[in-house]
N, C-alpha and C. Protein backbone atom coordinates (compact mmCIF):
# COMPACT_ATOMS: atom_id res chain seq x y z
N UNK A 1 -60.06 85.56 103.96
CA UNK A 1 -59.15 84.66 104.62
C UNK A 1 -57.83 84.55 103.88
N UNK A 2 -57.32 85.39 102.80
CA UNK A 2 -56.34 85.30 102.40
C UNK A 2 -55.38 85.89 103.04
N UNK A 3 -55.80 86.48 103.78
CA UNK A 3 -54.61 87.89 104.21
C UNK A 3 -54.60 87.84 106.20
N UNK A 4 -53.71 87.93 106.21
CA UNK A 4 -53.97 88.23 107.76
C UNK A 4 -52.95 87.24 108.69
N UNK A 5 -52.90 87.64 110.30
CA UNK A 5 -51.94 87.05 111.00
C UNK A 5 -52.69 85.66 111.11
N UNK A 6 -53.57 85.31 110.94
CA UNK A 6 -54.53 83.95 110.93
C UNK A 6 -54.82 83.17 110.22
N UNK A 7 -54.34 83.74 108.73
CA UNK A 7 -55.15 83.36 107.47
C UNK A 7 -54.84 81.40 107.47
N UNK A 8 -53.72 80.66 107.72
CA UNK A 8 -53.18 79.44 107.96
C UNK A 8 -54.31 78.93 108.19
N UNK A 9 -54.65 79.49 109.64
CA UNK A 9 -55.36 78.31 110.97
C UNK A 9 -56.62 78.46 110.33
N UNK A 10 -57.02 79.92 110.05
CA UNK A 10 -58.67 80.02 108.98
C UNK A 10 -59.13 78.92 108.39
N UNK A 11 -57.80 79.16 107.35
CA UNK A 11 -58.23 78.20 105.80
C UNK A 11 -58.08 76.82 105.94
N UNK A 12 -57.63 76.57 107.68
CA UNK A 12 -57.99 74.84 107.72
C UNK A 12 -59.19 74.48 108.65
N UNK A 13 -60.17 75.52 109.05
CA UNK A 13 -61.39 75.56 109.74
C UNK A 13 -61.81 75.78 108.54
N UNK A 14 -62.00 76.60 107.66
CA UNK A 14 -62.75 76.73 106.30
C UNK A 14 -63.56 75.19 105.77
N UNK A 15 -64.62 75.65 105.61
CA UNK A 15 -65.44 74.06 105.02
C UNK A 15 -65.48 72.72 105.67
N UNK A 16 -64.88 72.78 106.78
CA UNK A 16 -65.15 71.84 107.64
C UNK A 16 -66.77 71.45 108.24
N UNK A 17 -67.75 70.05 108.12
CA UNK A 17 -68.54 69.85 108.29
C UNK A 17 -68.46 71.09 110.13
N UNK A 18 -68.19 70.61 110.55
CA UNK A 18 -68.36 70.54 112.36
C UNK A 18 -68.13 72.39 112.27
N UNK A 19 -66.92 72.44 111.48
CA UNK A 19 -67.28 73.76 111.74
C UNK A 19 -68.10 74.68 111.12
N UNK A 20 -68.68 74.14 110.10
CA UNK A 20 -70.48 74.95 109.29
C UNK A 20 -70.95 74.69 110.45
N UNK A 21 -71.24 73.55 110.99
CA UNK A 21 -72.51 73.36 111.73
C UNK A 21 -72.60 74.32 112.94
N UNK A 22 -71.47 74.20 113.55
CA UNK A 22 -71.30 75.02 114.67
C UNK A 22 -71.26 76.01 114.72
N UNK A 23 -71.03 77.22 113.26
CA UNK A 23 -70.98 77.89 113.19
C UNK A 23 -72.59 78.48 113.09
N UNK A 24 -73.32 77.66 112.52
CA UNK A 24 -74.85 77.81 111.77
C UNK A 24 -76.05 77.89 113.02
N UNK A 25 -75.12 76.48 113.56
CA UNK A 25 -75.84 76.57 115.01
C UNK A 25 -75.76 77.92 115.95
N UNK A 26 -74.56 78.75 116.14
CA UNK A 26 -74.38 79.20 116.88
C UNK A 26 -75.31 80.70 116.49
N UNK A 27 -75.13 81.54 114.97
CA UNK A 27 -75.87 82.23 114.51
C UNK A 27 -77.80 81.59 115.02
N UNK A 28 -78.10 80.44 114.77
CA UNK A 28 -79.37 80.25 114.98
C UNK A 28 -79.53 81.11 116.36
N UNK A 29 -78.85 80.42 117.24
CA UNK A 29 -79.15 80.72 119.01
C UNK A 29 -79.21 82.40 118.93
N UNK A 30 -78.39 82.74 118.75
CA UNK A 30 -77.85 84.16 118.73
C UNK A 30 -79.02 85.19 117.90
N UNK A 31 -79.58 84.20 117.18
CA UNK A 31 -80.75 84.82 116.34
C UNK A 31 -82.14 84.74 116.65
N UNK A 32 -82.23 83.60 117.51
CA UNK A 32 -83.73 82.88 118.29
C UNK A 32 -83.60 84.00 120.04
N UNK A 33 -82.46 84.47 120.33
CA UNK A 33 -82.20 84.71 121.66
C UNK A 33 -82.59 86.50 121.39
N UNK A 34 -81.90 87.16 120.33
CA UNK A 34 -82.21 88.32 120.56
C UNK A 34 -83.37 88.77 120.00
N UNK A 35 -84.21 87.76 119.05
CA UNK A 35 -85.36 88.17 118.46
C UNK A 35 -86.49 87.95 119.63
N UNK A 36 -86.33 87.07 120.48
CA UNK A 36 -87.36 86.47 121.35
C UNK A 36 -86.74 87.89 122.62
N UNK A 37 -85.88 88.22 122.87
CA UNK A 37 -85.46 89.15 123.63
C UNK A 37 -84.89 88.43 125.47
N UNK A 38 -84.79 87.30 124.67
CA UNK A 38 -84.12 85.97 125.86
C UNK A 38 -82.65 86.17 126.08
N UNK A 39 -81.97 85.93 127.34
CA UNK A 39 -80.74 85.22 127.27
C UNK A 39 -79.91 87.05 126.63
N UNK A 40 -79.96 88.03 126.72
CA UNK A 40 -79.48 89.17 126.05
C UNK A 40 -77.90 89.21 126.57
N UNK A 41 -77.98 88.70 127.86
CA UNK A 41 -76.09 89.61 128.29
C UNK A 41 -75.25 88.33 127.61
N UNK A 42 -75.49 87.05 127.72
CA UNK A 42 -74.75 85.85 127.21
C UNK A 42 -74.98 85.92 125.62
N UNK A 43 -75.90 86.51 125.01
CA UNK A 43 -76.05 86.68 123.46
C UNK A 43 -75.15 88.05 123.12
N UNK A 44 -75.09 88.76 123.92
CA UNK A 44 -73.95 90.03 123.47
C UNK A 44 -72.50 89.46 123.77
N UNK A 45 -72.61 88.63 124.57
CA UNK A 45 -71.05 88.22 124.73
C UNK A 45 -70.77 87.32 124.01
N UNK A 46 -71.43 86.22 123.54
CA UNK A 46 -71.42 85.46 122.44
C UNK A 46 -71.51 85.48 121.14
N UNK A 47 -72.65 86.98 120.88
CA UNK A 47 -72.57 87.68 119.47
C UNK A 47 -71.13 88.16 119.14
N UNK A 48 -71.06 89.00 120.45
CA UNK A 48 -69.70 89.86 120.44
C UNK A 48 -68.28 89.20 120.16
N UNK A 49 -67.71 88.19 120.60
CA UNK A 49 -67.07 87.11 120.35
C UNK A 49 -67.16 86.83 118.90
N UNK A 50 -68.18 86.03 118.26
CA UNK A 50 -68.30 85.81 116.89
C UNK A 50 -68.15 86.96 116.11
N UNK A 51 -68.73 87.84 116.34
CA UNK A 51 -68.49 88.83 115.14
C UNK A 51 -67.06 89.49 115.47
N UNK A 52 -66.24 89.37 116.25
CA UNK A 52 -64.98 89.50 116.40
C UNK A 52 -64.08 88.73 115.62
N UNK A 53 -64.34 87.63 116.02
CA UNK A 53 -63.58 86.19 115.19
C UNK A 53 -63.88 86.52 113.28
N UNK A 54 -65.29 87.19 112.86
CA UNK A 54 -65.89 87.06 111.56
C UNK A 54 -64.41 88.33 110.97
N UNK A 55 -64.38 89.40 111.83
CA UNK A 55 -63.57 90.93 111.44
C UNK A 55 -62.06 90.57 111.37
N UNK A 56 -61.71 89.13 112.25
CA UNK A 56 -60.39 88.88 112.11
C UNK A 56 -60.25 88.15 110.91
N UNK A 57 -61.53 87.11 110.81
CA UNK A 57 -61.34 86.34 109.24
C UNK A 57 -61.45 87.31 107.90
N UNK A 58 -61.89 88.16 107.60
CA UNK A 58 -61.77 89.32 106.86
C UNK A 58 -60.35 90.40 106.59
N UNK A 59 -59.88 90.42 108.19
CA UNK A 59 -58.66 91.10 107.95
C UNK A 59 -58.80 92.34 107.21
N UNK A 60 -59.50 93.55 107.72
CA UNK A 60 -59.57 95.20 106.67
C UNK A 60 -58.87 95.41 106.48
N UNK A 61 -57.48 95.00 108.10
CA UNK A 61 -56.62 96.09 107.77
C UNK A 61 -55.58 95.72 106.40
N UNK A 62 -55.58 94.92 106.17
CA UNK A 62 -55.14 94.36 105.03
C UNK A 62 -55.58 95.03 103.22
N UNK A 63 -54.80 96.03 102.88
CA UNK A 63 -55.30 96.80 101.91
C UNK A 63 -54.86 95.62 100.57
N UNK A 64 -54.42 94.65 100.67
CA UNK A 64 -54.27 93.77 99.13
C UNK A 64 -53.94 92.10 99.87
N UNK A 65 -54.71 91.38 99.31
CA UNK A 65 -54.64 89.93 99.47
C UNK A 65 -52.94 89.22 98.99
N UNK A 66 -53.08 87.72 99.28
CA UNK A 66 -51.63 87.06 98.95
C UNK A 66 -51.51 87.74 97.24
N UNK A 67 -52.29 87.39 96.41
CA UNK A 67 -52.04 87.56 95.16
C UNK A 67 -52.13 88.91 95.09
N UNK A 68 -51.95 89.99 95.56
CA UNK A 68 -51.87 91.22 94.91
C UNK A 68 -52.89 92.02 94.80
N UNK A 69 -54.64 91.53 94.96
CA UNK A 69 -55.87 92.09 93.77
C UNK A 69 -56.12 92.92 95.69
N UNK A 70 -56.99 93.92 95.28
CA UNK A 70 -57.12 94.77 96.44
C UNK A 70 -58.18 93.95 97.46
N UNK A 71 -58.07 93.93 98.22
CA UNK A 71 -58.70 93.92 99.32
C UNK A 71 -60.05 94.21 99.78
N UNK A 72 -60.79 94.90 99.31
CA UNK A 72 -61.79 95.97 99.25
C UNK A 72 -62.23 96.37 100.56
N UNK A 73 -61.38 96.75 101.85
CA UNK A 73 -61.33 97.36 102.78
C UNK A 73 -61.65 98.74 102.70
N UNK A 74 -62.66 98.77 103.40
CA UNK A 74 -63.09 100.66 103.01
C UNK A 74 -62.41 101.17 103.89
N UNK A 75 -62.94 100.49 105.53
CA UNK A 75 -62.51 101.17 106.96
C UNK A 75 -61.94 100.48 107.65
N UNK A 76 -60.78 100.21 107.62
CA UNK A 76 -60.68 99.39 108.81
C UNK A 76 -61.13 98.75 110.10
N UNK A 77 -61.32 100.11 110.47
CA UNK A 77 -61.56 100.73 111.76
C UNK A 77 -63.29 100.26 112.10
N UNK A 78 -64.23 100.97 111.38
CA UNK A 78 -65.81 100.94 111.36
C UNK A 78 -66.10 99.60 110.94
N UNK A 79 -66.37 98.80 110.94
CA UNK A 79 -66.75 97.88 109.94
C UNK A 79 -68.19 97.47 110.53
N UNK A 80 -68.88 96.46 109.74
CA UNK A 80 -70.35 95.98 110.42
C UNK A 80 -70.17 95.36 111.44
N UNK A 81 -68.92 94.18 111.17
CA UNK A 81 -68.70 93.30 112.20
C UNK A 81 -68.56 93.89 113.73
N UNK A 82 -67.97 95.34 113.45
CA UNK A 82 -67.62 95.71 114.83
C UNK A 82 -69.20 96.77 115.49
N UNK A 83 -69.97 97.16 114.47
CA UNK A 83 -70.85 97.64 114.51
C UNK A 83 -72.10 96.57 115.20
N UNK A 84 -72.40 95.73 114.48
CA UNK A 84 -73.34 94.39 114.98
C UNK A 84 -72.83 94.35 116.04
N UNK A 85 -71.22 93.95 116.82
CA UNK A 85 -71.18 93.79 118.26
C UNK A 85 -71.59 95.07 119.19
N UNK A 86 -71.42 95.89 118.73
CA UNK A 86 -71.80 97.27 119.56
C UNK A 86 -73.28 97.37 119.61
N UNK A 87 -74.09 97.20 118.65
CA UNK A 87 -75.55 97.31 118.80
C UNK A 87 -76.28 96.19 120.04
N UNK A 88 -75.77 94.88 119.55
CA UNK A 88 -75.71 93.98 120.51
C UNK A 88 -75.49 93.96 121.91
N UNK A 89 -74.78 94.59 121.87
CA UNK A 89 -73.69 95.05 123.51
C UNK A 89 -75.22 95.66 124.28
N UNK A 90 -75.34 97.06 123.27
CA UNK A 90 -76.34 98.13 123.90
C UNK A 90 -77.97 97.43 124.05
N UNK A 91 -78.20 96.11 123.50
CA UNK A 91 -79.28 95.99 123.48
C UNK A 91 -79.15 94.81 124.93
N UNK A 92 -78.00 93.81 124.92
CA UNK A 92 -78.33 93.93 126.34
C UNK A 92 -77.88 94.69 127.65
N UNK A 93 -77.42 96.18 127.62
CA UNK A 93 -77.47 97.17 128.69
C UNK A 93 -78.70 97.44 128.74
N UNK A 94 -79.36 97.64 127.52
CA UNK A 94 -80.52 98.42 127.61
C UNK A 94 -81.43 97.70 127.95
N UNK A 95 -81.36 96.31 128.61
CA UNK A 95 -82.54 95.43 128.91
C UNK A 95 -83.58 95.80 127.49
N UNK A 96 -83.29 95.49 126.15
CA UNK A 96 -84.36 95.83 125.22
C UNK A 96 -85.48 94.41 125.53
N UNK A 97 -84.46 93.13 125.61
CA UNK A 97 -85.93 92.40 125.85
C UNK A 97 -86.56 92.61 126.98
N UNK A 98 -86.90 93.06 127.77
CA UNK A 98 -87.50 93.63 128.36
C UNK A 98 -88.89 94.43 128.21
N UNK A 99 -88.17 95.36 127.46
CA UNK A 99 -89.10 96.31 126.32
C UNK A 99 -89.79 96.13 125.30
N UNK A 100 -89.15 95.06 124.71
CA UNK A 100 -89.56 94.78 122.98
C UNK A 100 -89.87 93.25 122.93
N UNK A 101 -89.45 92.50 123.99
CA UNK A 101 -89.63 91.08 123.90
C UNK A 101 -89.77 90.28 125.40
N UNK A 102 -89.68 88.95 125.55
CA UNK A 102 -90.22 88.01 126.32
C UNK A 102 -89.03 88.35 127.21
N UNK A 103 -88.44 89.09 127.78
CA UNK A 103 -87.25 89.08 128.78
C UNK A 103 -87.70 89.48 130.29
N UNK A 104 -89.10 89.95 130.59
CA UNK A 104 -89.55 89.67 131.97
C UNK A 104 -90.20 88.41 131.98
N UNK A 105 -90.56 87.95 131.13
CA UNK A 105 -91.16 86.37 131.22
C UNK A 105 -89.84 85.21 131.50
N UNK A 106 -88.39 85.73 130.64
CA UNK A 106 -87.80 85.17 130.91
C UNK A 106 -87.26 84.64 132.43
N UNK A 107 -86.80 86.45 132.73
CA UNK A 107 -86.00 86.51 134.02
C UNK A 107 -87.08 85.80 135.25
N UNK A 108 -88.21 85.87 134.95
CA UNK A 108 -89.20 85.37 136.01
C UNK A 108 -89.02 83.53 136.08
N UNK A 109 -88.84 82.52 135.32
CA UNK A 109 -88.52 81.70 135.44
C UNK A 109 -86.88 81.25 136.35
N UNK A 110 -87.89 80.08 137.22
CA UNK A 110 -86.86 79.79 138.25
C UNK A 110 -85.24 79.52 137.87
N UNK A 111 -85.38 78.75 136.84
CA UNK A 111 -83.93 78.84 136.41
C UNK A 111 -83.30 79.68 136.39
N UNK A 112 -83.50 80.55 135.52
CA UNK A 112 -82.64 81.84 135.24
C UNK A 112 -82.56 82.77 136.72
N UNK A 113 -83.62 83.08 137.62
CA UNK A 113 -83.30 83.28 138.95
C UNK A 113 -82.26 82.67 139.62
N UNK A 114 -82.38 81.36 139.69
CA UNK A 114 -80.91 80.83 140.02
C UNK A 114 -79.79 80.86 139.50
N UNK A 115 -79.80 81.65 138.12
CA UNK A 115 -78.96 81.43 137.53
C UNK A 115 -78.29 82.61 136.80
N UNK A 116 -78.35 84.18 137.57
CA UNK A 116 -78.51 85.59 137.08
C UNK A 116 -77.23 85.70 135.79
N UNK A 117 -76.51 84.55 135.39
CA UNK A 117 -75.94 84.83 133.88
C UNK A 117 -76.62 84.66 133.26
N UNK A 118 -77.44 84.51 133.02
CA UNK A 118 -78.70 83.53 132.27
C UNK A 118 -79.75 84.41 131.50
N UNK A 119 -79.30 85.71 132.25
CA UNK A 119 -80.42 87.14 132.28
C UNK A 119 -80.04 87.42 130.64
C-alpha cells in the first residue's frame, strides 16, 4: 500500500475495525461457498472482485515503494491475485460444485430456482 494510484484511500481503509471485519467476513463466505461447491457464479464474481481490489492494494507494477527500497514485484502481469480469480472464474463455468460438491443439492432448492443468480 505504499505505492500506487490508490495508495491515499488504502492507507485510510487500512486497520479499520469494519473494514477487518468485512473483509474477514467476506473471505469466510467465499471460502464456505466454494468448498461446499454452493453459490459458484456469485463466489467467482465476488472472489473475482476481491482479489482484484487485493492486486491493486499491492500495486506490482510499481518496481520501488515511496521510500525508495524495491518493491519485490516479480510479474506484474501473472500474479496469484490474478491467478486465484481465474481459477475461480473456471470453477464456476465448470459447474465444479456440481462435480466435487453440494451444487445439485444446491440448485435443487426452491430458492435458488427462483432465484437462477443464486446458482
Amino acid at each position: 500500500m505504499d505505492v500506487g494510484p490508490f495508495a491515499d484511500t488504502l492507507k485510510g481503509w487500512a486497520g479499520g475495525w469494519l473494514t477487518d471485519w468485512l473483509f474477514m467476513l467476506g473471505l469466510l463466505g467465499l471460502g464456505v461457498a466454494v468448498t461446499l461447491g454452493v453459490g459458484l457464479r456469485i463466489s467467482a464474481v465476488a472472489g473475482t472482485l476481491m482479489m482484484l481490489m487485493m492486486w491493486v492494494a499491492e500495486w506490482p507494477l510499481a518496481q520501488s515503494n515511496l521510500t525508495g527500497q524495491p518493491s519485490g514485484s516479480t510479474n506484474p502481469i501473472i500474479d496469484y491475485h490474478l491467478v486465484y480469480a481465474v481459477v475461480l472464474i473456471t470453477l464456476a463455468v465448470a459447474y465444479a460444485g456440481n462435480t466435487w460438491g453440494l451444487g445439485r443439492r444446491w440448485a435443487a432448492l426452491d430458492v435458488v430456482r427462483q432465484n437462477r443468480w443464486l446458482i
